[in-house]
Protein backbone atom coordinates (compact mmCIF):
# COMPACT_ATOMS: atom_id res chain seq x y z
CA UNK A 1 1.09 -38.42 -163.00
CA UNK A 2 2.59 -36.51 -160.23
CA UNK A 3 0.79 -34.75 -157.47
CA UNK A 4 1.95 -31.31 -156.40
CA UNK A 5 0.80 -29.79 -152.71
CA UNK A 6 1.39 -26.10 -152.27
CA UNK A 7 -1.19 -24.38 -149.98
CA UNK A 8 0.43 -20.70 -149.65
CA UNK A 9 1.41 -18.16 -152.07
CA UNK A 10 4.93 -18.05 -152.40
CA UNK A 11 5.34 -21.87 -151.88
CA UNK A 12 3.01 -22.17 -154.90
CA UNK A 13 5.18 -20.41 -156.81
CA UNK A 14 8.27 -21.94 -156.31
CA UNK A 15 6.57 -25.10 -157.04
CA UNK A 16 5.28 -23.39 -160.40
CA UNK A 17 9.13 -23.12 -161.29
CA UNK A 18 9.88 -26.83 -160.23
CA UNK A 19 6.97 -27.78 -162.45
CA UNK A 20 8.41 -25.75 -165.01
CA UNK A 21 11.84 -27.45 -164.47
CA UNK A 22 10.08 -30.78 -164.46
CA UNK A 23 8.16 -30.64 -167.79
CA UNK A 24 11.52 -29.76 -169.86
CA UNK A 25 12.64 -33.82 -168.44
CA UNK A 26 9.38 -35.10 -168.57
CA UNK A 27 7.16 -33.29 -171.27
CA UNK A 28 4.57 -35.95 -171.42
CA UNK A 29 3.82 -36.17 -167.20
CA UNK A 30 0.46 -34.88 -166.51
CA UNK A 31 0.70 -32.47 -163.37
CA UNK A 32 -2.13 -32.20 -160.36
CA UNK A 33 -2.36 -30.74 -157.14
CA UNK A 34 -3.47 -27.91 -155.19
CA UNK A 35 -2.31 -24.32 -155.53
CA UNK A 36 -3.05 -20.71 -157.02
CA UNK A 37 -2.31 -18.80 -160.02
CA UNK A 38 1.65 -19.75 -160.91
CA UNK A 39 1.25 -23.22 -160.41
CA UNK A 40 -1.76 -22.96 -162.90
CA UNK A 41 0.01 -21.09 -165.75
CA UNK A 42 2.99 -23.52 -165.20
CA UNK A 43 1.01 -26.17 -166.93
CA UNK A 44 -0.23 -28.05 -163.50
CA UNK A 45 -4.28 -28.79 -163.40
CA UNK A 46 -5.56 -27.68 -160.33
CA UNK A 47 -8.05 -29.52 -157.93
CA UNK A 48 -8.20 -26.58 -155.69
CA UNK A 49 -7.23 -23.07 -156.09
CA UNK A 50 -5.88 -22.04 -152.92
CA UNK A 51 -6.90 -17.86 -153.81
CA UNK A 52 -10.62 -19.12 -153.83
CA UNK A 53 -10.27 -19.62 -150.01
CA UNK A 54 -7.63 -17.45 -148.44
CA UNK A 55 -4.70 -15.54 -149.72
CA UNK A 56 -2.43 -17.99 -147.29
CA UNK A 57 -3.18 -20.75 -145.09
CA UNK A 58 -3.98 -19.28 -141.35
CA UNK A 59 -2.96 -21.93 -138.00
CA UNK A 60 -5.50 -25.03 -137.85
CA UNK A 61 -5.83 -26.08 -141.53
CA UNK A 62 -7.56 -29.23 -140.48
CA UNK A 63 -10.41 -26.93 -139.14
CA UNK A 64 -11.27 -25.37 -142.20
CA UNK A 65 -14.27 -26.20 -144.47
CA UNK A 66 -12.04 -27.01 -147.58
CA UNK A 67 -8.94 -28.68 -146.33
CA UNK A 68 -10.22 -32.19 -145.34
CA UNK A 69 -12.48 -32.28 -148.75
CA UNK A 70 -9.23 -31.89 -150.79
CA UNK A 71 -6.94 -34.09 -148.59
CA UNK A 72 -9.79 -36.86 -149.34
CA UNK A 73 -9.39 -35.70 -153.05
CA UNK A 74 -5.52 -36.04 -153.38
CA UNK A 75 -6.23 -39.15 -151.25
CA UNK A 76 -8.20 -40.93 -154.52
CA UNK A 77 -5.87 -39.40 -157.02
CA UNK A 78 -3.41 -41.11 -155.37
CA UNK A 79 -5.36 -44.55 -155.23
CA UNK A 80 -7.18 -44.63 -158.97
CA UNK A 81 -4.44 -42.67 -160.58
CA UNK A 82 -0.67 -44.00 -162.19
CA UNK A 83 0.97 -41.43 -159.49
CA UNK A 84 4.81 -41.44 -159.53
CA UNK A 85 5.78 -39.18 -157.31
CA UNK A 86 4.57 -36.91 -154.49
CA UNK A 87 5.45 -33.09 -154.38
CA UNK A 88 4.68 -31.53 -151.32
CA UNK A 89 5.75 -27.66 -150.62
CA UNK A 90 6.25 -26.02 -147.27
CA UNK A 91 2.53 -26.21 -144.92
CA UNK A 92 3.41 -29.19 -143.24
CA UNK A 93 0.00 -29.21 -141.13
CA UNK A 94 -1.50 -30.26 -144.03
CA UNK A 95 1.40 -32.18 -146.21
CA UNK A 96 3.10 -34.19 -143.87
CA UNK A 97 -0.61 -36.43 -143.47
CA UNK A 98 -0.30 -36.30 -147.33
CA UNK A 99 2.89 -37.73 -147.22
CA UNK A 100 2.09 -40.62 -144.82
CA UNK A 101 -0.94 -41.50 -147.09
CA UNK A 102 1.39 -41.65 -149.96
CA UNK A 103 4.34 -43.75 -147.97
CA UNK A 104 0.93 -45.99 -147.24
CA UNK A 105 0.16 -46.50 -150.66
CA UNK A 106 4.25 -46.80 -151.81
CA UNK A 107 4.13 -43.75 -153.37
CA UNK A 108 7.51 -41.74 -153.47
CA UNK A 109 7.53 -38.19 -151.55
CA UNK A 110 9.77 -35.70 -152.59
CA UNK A 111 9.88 -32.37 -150.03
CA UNK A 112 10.52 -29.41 -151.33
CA UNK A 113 11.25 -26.56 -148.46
CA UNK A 114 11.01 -28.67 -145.79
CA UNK A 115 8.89 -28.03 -142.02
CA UNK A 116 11.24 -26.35 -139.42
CA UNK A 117 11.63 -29.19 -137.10
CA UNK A 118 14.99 -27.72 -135.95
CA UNK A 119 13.07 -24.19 -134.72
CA UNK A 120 10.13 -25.83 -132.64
CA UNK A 121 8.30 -29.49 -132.21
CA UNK A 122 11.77 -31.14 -133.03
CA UNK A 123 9.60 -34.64 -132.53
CA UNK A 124 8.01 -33.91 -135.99
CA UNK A 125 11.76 -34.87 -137.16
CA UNK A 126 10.89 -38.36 -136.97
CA UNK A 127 7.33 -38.10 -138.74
CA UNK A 128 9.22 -36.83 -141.47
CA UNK A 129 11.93 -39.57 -141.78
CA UNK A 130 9.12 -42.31 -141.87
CA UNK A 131 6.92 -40.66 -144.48
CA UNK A 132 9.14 -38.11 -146.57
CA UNK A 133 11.88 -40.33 -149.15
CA UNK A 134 14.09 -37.20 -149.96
CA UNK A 135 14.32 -33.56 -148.61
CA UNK A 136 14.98 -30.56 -151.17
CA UNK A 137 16.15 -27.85 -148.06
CA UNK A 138 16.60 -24.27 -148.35
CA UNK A 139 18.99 -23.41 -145.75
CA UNK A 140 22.39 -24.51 -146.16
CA UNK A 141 22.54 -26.39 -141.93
CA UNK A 142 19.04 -27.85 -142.60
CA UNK A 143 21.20 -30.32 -144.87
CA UNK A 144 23.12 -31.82 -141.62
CA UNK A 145 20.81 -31.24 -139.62
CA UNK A 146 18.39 -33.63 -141.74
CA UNK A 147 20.89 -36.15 -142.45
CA UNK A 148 22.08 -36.74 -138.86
CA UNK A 149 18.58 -37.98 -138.63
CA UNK A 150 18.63 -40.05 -141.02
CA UNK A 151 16.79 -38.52 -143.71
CA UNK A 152 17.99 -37.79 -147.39
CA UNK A 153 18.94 -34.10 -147.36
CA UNK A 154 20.45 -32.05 -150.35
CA UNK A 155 20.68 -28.31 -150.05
CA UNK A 156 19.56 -26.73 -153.29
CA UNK A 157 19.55 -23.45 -152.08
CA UNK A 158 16.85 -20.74 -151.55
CA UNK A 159 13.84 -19.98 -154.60
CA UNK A 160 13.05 -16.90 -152.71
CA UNK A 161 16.52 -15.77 -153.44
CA UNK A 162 17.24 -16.73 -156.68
CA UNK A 163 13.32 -14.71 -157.69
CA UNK A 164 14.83 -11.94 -156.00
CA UNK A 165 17.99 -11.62 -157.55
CA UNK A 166 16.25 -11.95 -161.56
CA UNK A 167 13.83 -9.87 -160.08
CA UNK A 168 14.17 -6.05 -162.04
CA UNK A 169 13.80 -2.38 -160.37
CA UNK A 170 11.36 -0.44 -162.22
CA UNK A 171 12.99 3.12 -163.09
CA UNK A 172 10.10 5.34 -163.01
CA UNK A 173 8.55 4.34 -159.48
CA UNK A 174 12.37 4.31 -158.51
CA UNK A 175 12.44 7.37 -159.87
CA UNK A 176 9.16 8.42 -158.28
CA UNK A 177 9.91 7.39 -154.61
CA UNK A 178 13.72 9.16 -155.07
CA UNK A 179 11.74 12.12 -155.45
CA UNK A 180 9.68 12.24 -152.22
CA UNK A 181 11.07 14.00 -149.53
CA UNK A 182 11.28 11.25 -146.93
CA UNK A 183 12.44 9.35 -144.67
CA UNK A 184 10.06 6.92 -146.99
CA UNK A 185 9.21 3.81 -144.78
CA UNK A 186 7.80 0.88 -146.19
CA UNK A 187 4.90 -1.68 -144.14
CA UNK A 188 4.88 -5.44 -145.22
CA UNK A 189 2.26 -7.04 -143.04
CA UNK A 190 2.47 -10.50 -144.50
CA UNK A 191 0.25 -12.64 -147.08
CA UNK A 192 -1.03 -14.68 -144.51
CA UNK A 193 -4.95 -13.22 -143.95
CA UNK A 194 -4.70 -13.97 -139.95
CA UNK A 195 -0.95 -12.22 -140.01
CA UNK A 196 -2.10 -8.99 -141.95
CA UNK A 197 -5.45 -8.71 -139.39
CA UNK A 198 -3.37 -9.10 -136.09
CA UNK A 199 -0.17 -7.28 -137.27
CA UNK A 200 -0.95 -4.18 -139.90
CA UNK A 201 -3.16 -2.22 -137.07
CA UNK A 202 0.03 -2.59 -135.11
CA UNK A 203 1.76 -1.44 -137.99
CA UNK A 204 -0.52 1.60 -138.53
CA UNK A 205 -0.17 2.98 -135.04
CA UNK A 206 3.80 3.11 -135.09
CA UNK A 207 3.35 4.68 -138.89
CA UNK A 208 1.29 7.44 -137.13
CA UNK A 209 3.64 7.89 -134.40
CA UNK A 210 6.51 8.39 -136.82
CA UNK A 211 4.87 10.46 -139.12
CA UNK A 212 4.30 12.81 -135.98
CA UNK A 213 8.12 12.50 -135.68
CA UNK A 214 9.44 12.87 -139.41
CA UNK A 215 7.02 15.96 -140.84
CA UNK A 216 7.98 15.01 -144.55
CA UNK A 217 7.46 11.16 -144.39
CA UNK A 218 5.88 9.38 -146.30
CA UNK A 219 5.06 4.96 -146.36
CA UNK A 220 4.20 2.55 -148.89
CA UNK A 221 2.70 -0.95 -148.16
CA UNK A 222 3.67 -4.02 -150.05
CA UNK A 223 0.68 -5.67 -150.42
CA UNK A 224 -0.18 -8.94 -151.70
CA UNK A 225 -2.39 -9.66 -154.51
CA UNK A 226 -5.95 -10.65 -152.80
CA UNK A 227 -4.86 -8.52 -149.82
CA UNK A 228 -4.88 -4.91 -151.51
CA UNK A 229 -8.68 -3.25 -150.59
CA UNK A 230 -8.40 -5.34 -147.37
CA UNK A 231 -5.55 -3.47 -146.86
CA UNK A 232 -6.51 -0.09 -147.80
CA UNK A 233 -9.88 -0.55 -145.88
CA UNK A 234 -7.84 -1.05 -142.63
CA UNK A 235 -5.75 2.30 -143.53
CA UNK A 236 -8.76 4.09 -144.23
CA UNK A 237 -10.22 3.07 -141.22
CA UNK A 238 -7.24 4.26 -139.02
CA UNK A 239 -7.73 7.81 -140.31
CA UNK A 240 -4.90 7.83 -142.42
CA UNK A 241 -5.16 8.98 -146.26
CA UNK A 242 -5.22 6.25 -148.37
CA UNK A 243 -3.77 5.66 -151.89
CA UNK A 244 -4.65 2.57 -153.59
CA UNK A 245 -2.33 0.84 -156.30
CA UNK A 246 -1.03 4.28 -157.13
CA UNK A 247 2.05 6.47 -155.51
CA UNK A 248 0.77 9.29 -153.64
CA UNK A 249 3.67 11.93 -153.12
CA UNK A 250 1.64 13.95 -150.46
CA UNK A 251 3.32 13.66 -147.10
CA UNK A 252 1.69 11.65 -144.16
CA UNK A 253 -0.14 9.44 -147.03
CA UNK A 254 0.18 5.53 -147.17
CA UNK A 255 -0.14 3.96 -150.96
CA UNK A 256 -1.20 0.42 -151.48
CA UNK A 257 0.76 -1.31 -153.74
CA UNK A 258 0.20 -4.48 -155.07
CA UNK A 259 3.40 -5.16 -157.77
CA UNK A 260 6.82 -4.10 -157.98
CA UNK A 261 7.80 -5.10 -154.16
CA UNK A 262 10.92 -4.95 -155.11
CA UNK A 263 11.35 -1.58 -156.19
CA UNK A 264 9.30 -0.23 -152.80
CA UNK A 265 12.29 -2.65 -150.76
CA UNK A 266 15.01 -1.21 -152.95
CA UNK A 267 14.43 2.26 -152.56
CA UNK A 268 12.61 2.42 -148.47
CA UNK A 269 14.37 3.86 -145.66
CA UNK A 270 13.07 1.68 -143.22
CA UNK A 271 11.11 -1.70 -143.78
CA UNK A 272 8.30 -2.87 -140.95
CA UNK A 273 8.26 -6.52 -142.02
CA UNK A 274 6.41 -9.46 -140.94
CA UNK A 275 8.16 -12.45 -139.75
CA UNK A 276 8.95 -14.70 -142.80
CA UNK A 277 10.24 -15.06 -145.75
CA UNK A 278 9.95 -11.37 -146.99
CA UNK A 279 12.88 -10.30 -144.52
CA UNK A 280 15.43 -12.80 -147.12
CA UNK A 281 13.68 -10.17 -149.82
CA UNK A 282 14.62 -6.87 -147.66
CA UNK A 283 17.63 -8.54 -146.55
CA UNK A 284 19.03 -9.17 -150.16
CA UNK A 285 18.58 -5.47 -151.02
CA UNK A 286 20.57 -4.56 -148.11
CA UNK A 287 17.94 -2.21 -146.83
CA UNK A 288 17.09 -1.73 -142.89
CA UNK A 289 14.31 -3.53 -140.84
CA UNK A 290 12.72 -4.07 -138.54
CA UNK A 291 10.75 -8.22 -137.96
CA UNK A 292 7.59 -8.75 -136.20
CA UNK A 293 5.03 -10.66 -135.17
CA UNK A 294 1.71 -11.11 -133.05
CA UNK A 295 0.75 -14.54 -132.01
CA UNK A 296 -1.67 -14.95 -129.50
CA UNK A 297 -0.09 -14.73 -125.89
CA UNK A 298 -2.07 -17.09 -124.90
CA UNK A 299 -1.00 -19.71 -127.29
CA UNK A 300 2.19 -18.70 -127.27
CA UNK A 301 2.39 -19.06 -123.43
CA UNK A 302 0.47 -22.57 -123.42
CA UNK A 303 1.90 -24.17 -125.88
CA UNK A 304 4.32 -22.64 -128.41
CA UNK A 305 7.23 -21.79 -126.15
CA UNK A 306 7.50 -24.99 -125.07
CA UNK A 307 8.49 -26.13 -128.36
CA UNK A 308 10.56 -23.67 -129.80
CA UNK A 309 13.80 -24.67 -130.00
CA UNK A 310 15.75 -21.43 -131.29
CA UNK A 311 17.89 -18.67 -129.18
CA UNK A 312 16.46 -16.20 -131.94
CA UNK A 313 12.88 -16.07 -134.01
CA UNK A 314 13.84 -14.43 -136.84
CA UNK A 315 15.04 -16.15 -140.06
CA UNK A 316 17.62 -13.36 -140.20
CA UNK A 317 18.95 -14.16 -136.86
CA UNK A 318 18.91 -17.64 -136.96
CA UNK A 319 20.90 -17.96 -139.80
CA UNK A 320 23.47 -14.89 -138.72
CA UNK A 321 23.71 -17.03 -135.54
CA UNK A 322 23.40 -13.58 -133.68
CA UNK A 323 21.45 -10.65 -133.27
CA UNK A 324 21.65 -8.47 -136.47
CA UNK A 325 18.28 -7.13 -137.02
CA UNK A 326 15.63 -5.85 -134.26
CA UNK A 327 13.32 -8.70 -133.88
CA UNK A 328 9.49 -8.52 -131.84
CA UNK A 329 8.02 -12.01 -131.43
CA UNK A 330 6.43 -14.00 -131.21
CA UNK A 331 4.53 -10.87 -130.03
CA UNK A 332 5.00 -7.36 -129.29
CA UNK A 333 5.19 -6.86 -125.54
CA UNK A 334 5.56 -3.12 -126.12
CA UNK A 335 5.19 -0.99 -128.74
CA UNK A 336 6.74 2.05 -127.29
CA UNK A 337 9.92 0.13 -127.69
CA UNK A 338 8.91 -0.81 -131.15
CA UNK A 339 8.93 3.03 -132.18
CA UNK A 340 12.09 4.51 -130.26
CA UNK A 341 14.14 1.35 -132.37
CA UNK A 342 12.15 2.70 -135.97
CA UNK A 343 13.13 6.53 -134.77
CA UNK A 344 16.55 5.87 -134.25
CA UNK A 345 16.90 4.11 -137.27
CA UNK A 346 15.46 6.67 -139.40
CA UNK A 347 17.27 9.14 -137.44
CA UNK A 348 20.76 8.16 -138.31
CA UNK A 349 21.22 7.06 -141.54
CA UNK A 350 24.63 6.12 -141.23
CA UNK A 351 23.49 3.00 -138.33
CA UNK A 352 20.53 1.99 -140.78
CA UNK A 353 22.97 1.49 -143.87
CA UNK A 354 25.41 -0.39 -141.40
CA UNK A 355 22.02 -2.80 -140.46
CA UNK A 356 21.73 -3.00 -144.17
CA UNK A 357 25.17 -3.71 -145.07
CA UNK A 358 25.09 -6.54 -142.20
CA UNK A 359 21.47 -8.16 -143.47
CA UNK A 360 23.40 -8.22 -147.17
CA UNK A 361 25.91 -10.51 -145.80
CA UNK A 362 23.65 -12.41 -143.57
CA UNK A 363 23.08 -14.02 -146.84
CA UNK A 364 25.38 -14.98 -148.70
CA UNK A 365 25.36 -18.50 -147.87
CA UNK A 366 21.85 -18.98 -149.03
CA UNK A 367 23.00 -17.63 -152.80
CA UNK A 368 23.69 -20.53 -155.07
CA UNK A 369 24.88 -20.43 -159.00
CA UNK A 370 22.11 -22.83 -160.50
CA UNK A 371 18.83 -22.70 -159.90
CA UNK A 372 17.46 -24.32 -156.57
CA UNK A 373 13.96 -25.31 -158.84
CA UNK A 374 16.57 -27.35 -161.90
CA UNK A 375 18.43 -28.63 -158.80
CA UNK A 376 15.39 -30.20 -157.42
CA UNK A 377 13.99 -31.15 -160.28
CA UNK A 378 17.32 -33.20 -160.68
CA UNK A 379 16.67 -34.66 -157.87
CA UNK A 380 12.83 -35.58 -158.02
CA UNK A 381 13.45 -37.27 -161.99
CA UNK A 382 16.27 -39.75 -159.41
CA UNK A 383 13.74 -40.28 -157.07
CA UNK A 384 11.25 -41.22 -159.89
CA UNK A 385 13.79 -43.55 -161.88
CA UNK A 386 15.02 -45.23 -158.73
């Protein structure tokens, strides 16, 4: 048997394509774990269905009804079950305690996108060389980074990428949102529950602002499945007209879209993203953004900045090693400043496809040729036969 732990939505899916990548080696392994609708149809049995509680893990998971009830279940998998190998996936609140029950019991752990010790609480570096046996990173200095610490590193490249890239355009919304009048700006509040509540009013009061600005404009929001009628409840209730899962073409109107992110990315004018991995997406179509965020101040002030270890917040900017794209975190101290950078932007063209062109090349050195899911896979059948 091996245990799989992914507790978010896109982390469950790029475990659903390691599983996949694991079952053509090792046809006959029975697959268990925690996580939503991918890892399901990618043959894994499920002990919890992370879409029954919340379309992505919010701060304290140990607080929560459901998490310490399924910890204690992967907990006697793990002790009446023939368990090879641990496979734990991003959310290290909850996976790195999984991992040291595993290292208790002399289970192998095998990482797969690995906590971001290097961007804040760098002392969880040595929790994860005493519980994790091998690290499956994303980002190519993660690899050294991990290794001068002693820990087995191997830079497989990014999932999030490589989905992106075999990822197709549909023609006709293309077609569709080519034929609005614009500027056409696009709102990506997150899949994290808490994240979409604190950010998308935010979100909504710039979109008014700039529709006041840009007569003809219209915005689409890149919603996550789960998230949709939240979503168009909170547009609703900001006064704005409201299209849900369907392309309006009437000006000043948001639509709620739940599929084909990429096309909305592809063809925007100007992306208001939340902090995460959905700026690699906007990024890799070369279109122009702007990141965000709204942590508590309070937290942030207490406790968070204390521990952040980064010059910049953004995943964008930490890997260009610079400032490339506008970035508001951990909280926005001012949303006046928040609309004059959107304005310009969709002002002058010619600046956001220079932002656009820069964000394209921000990322090359994520892009691999093989598969980062068959890579790790490789990696966690060595781990098993070791």
């Amino acid at each position: 048997m091996i245990i799989v732990s992914a507790l978010d939505n896109s982390g469950q899916a790029h475990a659903a394509d390691l599983v996949r990548a694991l079952r053509t080696r090792l046809p006959h392994e029975q697959f268990v774990g925690v996580g939503g609708k991918d890892l399901a149809a990618a043959g894994c049995q499920l002990v919890h269905d992370i879409s029954e509680t919340s379309a992505m893990l919010t701060g304290v998971v140990a607080a929560t009804s459901w998490a310490i009830p399924l910890y204690r279940e992967l907990i006697r998998r793990m002790a009446h079950d023939d368990v090879k190998l641990v496979i734990l996936v991003d959310s290290p609140t909850f996976n790195l305690p999984l991992a040291k029950a595993a290292k208790k019991r002399g289970i192998k752990t095998l990482y797969y996108i690995a906590p971001q010790v290097w961007a804040w609480a760098k002392f969880r570096v040595r929790r994860v060389r005493k519980r994790v046996d091998r690290l499956a990173v994303i980002l190519p200095f993660e690899e050294p980074f991990f290794r001068e610490h002693g820990i087995d590193a191997t830079f497989v490249g990014h999932p999030f990428i490589h989905r992106v890239r075999q990822t197709p355009i549909d023609p006709h919304l293309s077609a569709e949102l080519d034929s609005l009048p614009g500027p056409r700006i696009l709102l990506m509040p997150g899949s994290r529950r808490g994240v979409v509540d604190q950010l998308l009013p935010v979100q909504l009061r710039l979109l008014q602002r700039l529709f006041d600005r840009f007569p003809s404009a219209s915005a689409q929001i890149a919603a996550w499945p789960g998230l949709t009628a939240e979503i168009a409840h909170q547009v609703d209730k900001s006064g704005l007209d409201v299209s849900l899962r369907k392309l309006s073409t009437a000006p000043h109107s948001v639509s709620v879209l739940d599929e084909h992110r990429a096309t909305l990315i592809a063809r925007t004018d100007l992306a208001l993203v939340a902090s995460g991995t959905a700026t690699l997406e906007v990024a890799w179509h070369g279109r122009p953004m702007i990141v965000m965020y709204n942590a508590c101040k309070l937290m942030y002030h207490a406790v968070a900045r204390w521990l952040i270890r980064t010059k910049h917040l953004s995943l964008i900017n930490i890997l260009a090693q610079q400032h490339v794209v506008p970035e508001f975190m951990p909280y926005i101290r001012d949303e006046n400043e928040v609309f004059d950078t959107a304005a310009s932007l969709l002002a002058d063209p010619a600046k956001a496809e220079q932002l656009g062109r820069q964000l394209r090349q921000t990322l090359a050195p994520l892009e691999t040729d093989r598969d980062p899911a068959d890579q790790t896979a490789d990696l966690a059948l060595d781990l098993i036969n070791r």
